[in-house]
C-alpha atoms as a PDB file:
ATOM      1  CA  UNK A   1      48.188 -21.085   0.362  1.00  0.00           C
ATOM      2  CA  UNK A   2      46.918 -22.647   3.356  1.00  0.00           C
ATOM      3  CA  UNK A   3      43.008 -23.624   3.920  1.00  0.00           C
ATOM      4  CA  UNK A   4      41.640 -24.608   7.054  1.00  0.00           C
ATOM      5  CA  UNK A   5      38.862 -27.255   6.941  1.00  0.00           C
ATOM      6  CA  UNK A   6      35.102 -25.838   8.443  1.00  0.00           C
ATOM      7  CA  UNK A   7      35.129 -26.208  12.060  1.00  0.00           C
ATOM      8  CA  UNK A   8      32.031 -28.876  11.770  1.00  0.00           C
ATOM      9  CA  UNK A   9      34.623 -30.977  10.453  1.00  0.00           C
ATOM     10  CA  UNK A  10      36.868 -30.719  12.947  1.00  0.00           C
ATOM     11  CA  UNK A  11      38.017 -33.815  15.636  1.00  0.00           C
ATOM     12  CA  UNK A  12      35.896 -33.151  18.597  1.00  0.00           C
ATOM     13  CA  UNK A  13      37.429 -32.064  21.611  1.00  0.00           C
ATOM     14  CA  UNK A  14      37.460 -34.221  24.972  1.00  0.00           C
ATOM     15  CA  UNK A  15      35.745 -32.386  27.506  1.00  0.00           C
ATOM     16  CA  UNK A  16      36.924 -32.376  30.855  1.00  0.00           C
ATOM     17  CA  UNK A  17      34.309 -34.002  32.821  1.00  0.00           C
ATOM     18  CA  UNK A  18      35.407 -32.213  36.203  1.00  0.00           C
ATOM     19  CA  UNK A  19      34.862 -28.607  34.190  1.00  0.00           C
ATOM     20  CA  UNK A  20      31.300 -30.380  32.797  1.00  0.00           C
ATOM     21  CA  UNK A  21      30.339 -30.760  36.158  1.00  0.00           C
ATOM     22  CA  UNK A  22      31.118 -27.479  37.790  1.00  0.00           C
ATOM     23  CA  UNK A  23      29.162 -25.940  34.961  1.00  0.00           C
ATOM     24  CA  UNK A  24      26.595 -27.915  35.033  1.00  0.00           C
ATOM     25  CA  UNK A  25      26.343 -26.836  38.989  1.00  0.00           C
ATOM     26  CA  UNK A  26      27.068 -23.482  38.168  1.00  0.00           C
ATOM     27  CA  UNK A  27      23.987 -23.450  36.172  1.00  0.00           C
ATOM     28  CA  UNK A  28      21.640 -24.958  38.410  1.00  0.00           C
ATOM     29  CA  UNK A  29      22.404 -22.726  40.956  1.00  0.00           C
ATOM     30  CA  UNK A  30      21.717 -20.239  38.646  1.00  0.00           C
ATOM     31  CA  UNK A  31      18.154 -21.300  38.140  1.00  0.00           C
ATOM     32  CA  UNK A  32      17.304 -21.936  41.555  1.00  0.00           C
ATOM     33  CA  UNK A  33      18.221 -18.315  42.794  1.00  0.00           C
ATOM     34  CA  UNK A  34      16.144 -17.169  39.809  1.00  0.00           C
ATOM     35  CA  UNK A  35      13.445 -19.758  40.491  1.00  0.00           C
ATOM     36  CA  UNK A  36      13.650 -18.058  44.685  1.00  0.00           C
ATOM     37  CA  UNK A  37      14.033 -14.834  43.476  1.00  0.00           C
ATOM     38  CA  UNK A  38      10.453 -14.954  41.047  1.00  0.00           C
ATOM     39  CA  UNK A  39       8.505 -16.285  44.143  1.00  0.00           C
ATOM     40  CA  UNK A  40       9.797 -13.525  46.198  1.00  0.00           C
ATOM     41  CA  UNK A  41       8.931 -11.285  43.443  1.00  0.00           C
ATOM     42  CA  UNK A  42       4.851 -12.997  43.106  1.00  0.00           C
ATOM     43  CA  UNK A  43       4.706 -12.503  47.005  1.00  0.00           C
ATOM     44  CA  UNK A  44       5.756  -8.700  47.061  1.00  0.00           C
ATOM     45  CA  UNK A  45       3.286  -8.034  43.977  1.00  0.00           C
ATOM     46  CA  UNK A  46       0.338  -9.599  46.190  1.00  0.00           C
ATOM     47  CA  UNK A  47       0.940  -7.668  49.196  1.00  0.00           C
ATOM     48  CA  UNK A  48       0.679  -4.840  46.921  1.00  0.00           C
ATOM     49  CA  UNK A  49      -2.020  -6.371  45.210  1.00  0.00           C
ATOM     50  CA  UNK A  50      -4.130  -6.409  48.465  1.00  0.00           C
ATOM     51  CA  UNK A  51      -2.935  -3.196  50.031  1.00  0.00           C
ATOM     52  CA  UNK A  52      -4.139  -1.380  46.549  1.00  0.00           C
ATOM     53  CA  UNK A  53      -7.846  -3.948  46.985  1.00  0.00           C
ATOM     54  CA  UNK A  54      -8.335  -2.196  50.446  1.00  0.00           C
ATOM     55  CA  UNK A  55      -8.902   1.233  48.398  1.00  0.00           C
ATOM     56  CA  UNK A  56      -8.931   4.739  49.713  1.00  0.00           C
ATOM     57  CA  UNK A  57      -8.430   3.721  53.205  1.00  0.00           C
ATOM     58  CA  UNK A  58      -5.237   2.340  52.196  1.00  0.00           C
ATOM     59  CA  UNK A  59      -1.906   4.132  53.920  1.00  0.00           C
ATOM     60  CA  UNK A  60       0.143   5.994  51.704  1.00  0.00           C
ATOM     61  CA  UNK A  61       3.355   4.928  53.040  1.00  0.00           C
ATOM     62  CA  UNK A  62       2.460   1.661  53.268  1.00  0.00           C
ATOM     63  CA  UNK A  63       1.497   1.328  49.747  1.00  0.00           C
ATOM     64  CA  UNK A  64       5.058   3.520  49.363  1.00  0.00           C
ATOM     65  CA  UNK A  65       6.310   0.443  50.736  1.00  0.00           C
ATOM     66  CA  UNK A  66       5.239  -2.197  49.534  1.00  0.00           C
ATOM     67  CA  UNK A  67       5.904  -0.489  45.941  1.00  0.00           C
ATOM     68  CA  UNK A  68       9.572   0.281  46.382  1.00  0.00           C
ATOM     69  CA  UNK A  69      10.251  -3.521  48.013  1.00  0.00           C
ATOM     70  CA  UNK A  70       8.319  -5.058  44.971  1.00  0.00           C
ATOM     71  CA  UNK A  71      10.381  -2.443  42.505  1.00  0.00           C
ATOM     72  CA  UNK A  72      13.344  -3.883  44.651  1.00  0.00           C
ATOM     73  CA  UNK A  73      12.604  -7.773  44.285  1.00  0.00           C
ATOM     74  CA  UNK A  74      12.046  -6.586  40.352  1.00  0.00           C
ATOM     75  CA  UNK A  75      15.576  -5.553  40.303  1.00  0.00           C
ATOM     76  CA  UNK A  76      16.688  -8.353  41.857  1.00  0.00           C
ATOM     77  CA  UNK A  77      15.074 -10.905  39.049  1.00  0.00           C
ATOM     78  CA  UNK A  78      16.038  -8.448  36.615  1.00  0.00           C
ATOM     79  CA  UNK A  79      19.587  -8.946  37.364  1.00  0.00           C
ATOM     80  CA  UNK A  80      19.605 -12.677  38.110  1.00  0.00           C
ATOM     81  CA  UNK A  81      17.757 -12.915  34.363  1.00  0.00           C
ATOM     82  CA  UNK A  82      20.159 -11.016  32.820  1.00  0.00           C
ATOM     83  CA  UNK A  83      23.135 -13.955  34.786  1.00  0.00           C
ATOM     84  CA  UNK A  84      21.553 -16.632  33.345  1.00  0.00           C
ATOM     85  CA  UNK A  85      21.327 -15.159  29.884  1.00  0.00           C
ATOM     86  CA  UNK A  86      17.239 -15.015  29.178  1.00  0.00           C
ATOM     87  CA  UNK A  87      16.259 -12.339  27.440  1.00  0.00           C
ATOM     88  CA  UNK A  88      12.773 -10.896  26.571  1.00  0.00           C
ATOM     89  CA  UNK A  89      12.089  -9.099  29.833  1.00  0.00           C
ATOM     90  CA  UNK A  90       8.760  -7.205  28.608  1.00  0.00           C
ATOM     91  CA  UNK A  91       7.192 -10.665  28.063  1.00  0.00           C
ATOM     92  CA  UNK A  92       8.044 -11.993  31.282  1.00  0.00           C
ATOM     93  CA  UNK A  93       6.888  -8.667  32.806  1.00  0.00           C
ATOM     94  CA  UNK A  94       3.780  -8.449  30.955  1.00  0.00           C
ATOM     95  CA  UNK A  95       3.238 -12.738  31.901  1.00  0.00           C
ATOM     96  CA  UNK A  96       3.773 -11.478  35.775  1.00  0.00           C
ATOM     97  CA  UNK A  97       1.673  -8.727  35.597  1.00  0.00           C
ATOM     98  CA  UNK A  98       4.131  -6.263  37.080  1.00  0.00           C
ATOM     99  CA  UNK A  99       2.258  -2.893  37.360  1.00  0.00           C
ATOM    100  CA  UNK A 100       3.690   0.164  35.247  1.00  0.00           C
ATOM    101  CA  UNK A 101       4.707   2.443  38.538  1.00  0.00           C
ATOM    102  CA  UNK A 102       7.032  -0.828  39.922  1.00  0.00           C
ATOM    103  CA  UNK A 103       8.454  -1.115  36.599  1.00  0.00           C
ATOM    104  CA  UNK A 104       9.460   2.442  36.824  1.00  0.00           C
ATOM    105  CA  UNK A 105      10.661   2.080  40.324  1.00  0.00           C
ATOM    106  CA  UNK A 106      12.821  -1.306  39.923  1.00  0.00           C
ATOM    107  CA  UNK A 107      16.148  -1.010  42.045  1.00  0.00           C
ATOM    108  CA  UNK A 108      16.667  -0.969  45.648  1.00  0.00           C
ATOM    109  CA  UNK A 109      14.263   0.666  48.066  1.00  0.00           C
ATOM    110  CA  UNK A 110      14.845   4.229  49.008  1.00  0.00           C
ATOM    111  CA  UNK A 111      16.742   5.342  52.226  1.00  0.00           C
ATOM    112  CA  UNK A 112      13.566   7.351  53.479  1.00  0.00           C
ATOM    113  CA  UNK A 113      11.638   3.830  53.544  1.00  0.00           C
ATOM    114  CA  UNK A 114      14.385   1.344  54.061  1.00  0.00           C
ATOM    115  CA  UNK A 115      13.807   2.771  57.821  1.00  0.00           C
ATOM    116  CA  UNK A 116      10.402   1.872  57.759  1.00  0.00           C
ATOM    117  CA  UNK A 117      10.647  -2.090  57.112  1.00  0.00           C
END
């Protein structure tokens, strides 16, 4: 019968440092486009913030708008989150204050306002 020693045990491997490298790059590249894409996302949910402060006299399309490109930029850090592995999206919604109607709405903005930008 043969028994293999626990893996703790085992010689560790030398690690390429070329591979190390390009990981290491890989990941900070990661970051930064999530770090980009979270400002992006805190300037959409401003403009929205102000458009929704101006009240009733508001436009509706506008606010349309803004919505579906805030939903969109949502989306986009949704997706970059879910590259780089972090988990527990309702916190970091809930920390950014994303209302409930551009949670609903995350993906790209629709066809019939795309035309409006």
């Amino acid at each position: 019968m043969f028994v293999r020693p626990p893996q703790i045990l085992a010689p560790k491997k030398q690690a390429d440092p070329l591979s190390e490298a390009l990981e290491q790059e890989i990941l900070s590249e990661k970051i930064a486009t999530l770090s980009r894409l979270n400002k992006k996302l805190e300037a959409a949910l401003a403009h929205l913030a102000a458009e929704e402060a101006k009240g009733p006299q508001a436009c509706a399309h506008t606010h349309a708008l803004l919505q579906a490109q805030a939903g969109e930029a949502l989306w986009h850090v949704i997706i970059q989150r879910e590259i780089a592995g972090l988990t527990g999206l309702k916190g970091f919604l809930d920390e950014m204050g994303v209302p409930r109607e551009v949670r609903l709405n995350a993906g790209p903005v629709p066809p019939h306002l795309r035309n409006c930008r």
